[in-house]
PDB file of N, CA and C in Angstrom:
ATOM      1  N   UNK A   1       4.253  22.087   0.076  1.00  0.00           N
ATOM      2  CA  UNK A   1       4.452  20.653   0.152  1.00  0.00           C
ATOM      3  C   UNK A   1       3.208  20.013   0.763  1.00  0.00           C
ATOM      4  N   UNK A   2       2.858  19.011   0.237  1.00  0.00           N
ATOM      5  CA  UNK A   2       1.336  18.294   0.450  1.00  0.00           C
ATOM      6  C   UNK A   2       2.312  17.167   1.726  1.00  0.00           C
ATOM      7  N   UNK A   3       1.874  16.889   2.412  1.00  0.00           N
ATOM      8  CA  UNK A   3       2.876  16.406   3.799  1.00  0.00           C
ATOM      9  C   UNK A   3       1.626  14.562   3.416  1.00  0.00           C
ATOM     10  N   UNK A   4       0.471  14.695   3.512  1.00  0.00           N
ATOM     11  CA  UNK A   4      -0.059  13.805   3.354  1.00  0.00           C
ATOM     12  C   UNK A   4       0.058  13.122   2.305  1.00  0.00           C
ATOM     13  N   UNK A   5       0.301  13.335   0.798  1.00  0.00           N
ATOM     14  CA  UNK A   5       0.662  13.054  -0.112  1.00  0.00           C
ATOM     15  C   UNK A   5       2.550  12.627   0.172  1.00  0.00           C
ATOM     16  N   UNK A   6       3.233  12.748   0.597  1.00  0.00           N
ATOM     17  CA  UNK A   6       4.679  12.866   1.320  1.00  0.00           C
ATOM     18  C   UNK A   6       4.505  11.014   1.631  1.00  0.00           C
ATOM     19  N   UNK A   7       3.376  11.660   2.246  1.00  0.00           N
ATOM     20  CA  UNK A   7       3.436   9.893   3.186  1.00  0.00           C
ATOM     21  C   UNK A   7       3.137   9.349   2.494  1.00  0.00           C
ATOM     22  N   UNK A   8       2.394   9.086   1.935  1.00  0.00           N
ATOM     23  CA  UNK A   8       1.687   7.981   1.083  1.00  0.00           C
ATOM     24  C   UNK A   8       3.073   7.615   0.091  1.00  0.00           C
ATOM     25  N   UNK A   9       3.517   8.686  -0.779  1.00  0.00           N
ATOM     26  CA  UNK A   9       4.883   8.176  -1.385  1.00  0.00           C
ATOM     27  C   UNK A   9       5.743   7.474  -0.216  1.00  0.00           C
ATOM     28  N   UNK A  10       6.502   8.202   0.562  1.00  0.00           N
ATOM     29  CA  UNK A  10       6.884   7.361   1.619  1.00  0.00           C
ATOM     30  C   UNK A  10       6.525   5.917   1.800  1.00  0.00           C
ATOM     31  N   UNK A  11       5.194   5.696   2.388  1.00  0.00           N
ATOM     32  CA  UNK A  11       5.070   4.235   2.493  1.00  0.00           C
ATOM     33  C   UNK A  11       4.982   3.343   1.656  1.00  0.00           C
ATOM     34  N   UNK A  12       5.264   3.718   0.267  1.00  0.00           N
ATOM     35  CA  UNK A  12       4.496   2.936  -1.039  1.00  0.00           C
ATOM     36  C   UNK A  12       6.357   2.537  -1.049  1.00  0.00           C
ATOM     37  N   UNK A  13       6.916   3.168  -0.957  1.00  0.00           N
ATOM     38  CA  UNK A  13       8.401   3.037  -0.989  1.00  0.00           C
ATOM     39  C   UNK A  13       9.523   2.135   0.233  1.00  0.00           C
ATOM     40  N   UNK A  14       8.359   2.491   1.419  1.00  0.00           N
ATOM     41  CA  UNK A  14       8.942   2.030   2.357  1.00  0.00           C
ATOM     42  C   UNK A  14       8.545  -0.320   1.943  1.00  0.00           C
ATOM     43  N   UNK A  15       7.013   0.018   1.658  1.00  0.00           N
ATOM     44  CA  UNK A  15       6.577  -1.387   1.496  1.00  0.00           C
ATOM     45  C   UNK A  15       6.810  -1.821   0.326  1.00  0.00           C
ATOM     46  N   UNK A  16       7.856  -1.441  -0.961  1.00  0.00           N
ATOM     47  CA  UNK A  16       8.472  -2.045  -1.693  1.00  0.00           C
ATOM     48  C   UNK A  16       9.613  -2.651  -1.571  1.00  0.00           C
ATOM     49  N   UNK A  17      10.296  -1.975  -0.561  1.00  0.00           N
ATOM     50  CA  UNK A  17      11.990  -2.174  -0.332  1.00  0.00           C
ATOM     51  C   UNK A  17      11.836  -2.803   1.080  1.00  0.00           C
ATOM     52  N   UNK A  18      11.843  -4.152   1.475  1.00  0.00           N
ATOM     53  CA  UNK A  18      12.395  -4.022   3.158  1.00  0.00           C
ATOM     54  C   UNK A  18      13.699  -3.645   3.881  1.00  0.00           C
ATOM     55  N   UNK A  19      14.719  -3.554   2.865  1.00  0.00           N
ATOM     56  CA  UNK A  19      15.991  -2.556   3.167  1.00  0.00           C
ATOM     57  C   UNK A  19      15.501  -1.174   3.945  1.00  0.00           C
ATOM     58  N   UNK A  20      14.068  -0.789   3.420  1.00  0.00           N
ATOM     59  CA  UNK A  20      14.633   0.871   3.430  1.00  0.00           C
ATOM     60  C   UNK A  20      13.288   0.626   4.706  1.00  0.00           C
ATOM     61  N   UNK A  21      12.216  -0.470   4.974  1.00  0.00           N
ATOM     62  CA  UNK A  21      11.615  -0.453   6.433  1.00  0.00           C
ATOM     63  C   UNK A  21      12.453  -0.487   7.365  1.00  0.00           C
ATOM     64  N   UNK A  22      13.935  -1.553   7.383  1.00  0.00           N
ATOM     65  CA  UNK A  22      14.968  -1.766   8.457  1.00  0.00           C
ATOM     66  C   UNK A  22      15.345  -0.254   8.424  1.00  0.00           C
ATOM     67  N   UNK A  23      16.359   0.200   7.947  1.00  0.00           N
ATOM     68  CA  UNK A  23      16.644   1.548   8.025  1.00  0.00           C
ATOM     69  C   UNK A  23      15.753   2.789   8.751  1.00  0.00           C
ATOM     70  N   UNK A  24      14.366   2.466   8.012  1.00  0.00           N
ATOM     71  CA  UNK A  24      14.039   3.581   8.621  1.00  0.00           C
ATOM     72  C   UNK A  24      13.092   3.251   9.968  1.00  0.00           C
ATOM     73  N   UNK A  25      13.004   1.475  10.331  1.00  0.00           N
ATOM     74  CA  UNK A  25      13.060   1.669  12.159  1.00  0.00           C
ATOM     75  C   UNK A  25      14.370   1.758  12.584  1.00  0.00           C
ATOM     76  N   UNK A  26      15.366   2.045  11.967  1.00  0.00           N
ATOM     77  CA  UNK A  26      16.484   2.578  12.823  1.00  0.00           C
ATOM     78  C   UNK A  26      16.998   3.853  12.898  1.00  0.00           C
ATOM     79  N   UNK A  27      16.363   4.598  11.270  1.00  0.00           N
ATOM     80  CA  UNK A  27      17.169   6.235  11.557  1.00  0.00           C
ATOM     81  C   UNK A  27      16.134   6.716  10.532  1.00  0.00           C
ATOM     82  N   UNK A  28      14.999   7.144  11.323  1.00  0.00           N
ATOM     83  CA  UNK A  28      13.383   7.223  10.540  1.00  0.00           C
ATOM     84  C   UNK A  28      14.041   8.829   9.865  1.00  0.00           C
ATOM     85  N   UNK A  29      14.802   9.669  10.454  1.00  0.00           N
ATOM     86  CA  UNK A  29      14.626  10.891   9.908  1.00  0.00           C
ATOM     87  C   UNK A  29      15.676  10.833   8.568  1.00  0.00           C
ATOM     88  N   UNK A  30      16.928   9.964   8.860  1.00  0.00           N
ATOM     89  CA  UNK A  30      17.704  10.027   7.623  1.00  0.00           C
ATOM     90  C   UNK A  30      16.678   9.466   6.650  1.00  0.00           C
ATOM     91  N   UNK A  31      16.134   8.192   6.866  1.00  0.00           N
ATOM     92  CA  UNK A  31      15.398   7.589   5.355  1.00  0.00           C
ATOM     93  C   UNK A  31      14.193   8.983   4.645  1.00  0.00           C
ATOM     94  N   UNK A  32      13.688   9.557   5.818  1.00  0.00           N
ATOM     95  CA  UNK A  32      12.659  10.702   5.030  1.00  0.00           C
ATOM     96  C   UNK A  32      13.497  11.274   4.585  1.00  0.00           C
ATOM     97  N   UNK A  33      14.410  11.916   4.830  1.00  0.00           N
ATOM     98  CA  UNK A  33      15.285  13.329   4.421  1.00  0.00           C
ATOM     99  C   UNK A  33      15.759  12.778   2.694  1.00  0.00           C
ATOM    100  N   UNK A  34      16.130  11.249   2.928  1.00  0.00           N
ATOM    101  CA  UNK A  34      16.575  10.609   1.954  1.00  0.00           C
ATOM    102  C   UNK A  34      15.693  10.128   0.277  1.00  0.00           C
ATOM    103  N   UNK A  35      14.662  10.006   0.938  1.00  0.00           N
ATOM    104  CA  UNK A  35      13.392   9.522   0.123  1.00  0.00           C
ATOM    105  C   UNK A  35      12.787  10.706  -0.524  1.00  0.00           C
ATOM    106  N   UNK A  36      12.943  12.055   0.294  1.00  0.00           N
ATOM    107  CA  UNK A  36      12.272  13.458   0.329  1.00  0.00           C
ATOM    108  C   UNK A  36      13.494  14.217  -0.615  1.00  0.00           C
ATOM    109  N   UNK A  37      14.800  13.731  -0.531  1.00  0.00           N
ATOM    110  CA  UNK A  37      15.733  14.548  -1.525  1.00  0.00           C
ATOM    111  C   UNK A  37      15.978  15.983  -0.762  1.00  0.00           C
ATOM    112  N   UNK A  38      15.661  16.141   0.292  1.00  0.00           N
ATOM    113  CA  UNK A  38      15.765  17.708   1.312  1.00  0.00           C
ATOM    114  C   UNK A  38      15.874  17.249   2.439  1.00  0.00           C
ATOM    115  N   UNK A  39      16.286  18.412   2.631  1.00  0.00           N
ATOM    116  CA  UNK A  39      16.873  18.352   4.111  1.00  0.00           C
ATOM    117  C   UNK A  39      15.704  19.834   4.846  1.00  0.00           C
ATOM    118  N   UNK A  40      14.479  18.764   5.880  1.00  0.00           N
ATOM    119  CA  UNK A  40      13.454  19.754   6.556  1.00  0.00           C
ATOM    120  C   UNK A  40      14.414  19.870   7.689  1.00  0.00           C
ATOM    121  N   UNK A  41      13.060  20.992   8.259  1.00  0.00           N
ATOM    122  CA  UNK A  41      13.230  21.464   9.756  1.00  0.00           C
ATOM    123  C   UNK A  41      12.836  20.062  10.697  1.00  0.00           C
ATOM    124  N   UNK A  42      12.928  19.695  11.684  1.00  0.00           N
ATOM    125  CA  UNK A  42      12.903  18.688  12.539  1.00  0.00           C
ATOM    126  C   UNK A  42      11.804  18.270  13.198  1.00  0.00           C
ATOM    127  N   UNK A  43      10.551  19.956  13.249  1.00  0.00           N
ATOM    128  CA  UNK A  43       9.267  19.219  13.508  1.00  0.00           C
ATOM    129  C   UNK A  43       8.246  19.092  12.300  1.00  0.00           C
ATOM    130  N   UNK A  44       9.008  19.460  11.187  1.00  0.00           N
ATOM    131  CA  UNK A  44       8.203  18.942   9.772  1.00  0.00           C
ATOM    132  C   UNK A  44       8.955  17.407   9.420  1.00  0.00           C
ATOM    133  N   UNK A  45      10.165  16.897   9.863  1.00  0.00           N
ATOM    134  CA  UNK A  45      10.067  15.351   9.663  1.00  0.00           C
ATOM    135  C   UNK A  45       9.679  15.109  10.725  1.00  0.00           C
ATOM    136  N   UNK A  46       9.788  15.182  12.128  1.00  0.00           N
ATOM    137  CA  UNK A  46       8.595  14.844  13.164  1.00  0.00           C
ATOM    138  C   UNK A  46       7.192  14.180  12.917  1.00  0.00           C
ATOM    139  N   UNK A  47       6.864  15.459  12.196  1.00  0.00           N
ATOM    140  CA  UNK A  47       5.036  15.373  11.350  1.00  0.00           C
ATOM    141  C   UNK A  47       4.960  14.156  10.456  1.00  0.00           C
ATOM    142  N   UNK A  48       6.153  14.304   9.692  1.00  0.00           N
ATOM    143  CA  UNK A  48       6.241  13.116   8.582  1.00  0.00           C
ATOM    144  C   UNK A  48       6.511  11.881   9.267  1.00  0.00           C
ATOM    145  N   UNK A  49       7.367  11.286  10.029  1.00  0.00           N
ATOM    146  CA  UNK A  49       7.447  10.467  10.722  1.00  0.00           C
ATOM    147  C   UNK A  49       6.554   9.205  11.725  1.00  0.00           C
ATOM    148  N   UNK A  50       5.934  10.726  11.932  1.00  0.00           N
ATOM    149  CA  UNK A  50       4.327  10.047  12.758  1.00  0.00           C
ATOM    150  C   UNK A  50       3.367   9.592  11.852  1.00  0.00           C
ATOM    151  N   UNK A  51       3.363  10.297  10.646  1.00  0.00           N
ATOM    152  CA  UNK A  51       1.975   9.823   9.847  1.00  0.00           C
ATOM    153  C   UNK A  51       2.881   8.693   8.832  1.00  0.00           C
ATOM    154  N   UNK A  52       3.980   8.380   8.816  1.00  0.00           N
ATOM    155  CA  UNK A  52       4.549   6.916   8.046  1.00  0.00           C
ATOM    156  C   UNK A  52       4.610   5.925   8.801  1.00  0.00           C
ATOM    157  N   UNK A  53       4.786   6.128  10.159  1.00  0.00           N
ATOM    158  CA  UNK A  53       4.410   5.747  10.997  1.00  0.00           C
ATOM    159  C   UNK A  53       3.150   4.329  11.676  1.00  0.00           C
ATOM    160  N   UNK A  54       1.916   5.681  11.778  1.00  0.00           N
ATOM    161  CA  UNK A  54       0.813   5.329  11.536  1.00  0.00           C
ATOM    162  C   UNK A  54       0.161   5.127  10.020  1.00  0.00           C
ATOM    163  N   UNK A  55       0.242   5.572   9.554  1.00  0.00           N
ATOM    164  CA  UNK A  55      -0.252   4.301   8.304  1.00  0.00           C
ATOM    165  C   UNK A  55       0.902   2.947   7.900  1.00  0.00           C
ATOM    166  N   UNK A  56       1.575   3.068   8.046  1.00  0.00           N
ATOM    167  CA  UNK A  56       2.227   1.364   8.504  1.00  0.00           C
ATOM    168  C   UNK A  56       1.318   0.636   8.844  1.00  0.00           C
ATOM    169  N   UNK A  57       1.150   1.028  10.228  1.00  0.00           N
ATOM    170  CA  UNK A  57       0.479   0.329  11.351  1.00  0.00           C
ATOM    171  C   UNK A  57      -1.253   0.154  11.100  1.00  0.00           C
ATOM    172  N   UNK A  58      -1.784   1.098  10.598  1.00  0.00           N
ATOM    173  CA  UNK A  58      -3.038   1.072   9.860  1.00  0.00           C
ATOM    174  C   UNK A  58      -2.960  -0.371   8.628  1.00  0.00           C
ATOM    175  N   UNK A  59      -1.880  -0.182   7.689  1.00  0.00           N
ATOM    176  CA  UNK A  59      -2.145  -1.371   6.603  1.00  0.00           C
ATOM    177  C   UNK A  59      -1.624  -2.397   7.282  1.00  0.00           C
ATOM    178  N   UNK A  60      -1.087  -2.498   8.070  1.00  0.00           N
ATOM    179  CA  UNK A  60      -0.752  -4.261   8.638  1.00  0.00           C
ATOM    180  C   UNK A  60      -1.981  -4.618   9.541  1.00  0.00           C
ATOM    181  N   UNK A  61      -2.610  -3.450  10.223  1.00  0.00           N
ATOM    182  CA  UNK A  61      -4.365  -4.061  11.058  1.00  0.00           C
ATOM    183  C   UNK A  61      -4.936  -4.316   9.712  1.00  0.00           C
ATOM    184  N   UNK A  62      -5.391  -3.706   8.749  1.00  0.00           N
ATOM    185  CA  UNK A  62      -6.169  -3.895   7.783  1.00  0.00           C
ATOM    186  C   UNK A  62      -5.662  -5.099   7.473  1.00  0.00           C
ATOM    187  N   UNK A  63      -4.442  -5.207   6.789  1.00  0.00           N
ATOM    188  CA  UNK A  63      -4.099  -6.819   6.304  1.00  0.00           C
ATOM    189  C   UNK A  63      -4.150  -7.829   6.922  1.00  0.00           C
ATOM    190  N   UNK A  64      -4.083  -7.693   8.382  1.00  0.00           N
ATOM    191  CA  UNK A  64      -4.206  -9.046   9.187  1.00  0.00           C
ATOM    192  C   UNK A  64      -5.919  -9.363   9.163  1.00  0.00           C
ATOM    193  N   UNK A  65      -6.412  -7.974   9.407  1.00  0.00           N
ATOM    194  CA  UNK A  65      -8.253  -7.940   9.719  1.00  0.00           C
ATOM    195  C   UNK A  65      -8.338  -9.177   8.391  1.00  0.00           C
ATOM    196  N   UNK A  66      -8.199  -8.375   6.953  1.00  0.00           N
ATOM    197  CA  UNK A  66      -8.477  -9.098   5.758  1.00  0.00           C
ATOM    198  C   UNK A  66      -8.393 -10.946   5.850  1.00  0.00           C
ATOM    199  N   UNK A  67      -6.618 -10.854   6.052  1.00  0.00           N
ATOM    200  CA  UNK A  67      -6.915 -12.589   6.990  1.00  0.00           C
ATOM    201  C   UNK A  67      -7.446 -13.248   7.314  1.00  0.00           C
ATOM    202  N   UNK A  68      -7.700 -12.629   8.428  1.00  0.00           N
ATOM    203  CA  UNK A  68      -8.283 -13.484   9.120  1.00  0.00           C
ATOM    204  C   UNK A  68     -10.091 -13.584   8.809  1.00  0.00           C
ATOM    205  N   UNK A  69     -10.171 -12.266   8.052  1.00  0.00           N
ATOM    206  CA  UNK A  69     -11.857 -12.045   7.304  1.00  0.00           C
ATOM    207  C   UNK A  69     -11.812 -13.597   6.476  1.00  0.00           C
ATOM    208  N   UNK A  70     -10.527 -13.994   5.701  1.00  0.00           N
ATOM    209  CA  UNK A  70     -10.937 -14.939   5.361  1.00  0.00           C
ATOM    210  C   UNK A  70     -10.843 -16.256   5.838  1.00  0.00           C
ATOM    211  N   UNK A  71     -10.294 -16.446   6.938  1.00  0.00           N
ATOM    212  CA  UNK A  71     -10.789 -17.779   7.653  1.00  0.00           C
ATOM    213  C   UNK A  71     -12.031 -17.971   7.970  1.00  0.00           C
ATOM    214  N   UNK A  72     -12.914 -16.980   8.181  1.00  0.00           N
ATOM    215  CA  UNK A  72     -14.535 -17.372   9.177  1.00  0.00           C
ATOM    216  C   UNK A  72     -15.296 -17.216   7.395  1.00  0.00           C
TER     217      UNK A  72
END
């Protein structure tokens, strides 16, 4: 299993649906397990968790940076 490739599906899924962002800041391991169709061990959705996580948080700095790139 490509775990980095994981995420990227993950977030492409997470930032289509805002149903499934609410959900999964509330029960991050059901929405992977759910999105993933398996049921992992707990520090392989751990792993997954952190890196959907952080790239979230990576494309909303980038998108705000972009923003505000275009006000100045």
């Amino acid at each position: 299993m490509d775990i980095k490739e994981k995420i990227e599906n993950i977030v492409e899924e997470i930032k289509k649906d805002p149903s499934i962002m609410k959900d999964f800041e509330k029960e991050p391991v059901k929405v992977i397990e759910k999105l993933l169709g398996v049921d992992l061990p707990d520090d392989v959705v751990e792993k997954i968790i952190d890196g959907v996580k952080a790239k979230l948080t990576v494309d909303k700095v980038s998108d705000i940076a972009g923003a505000l790139k275009g006000l100045f």
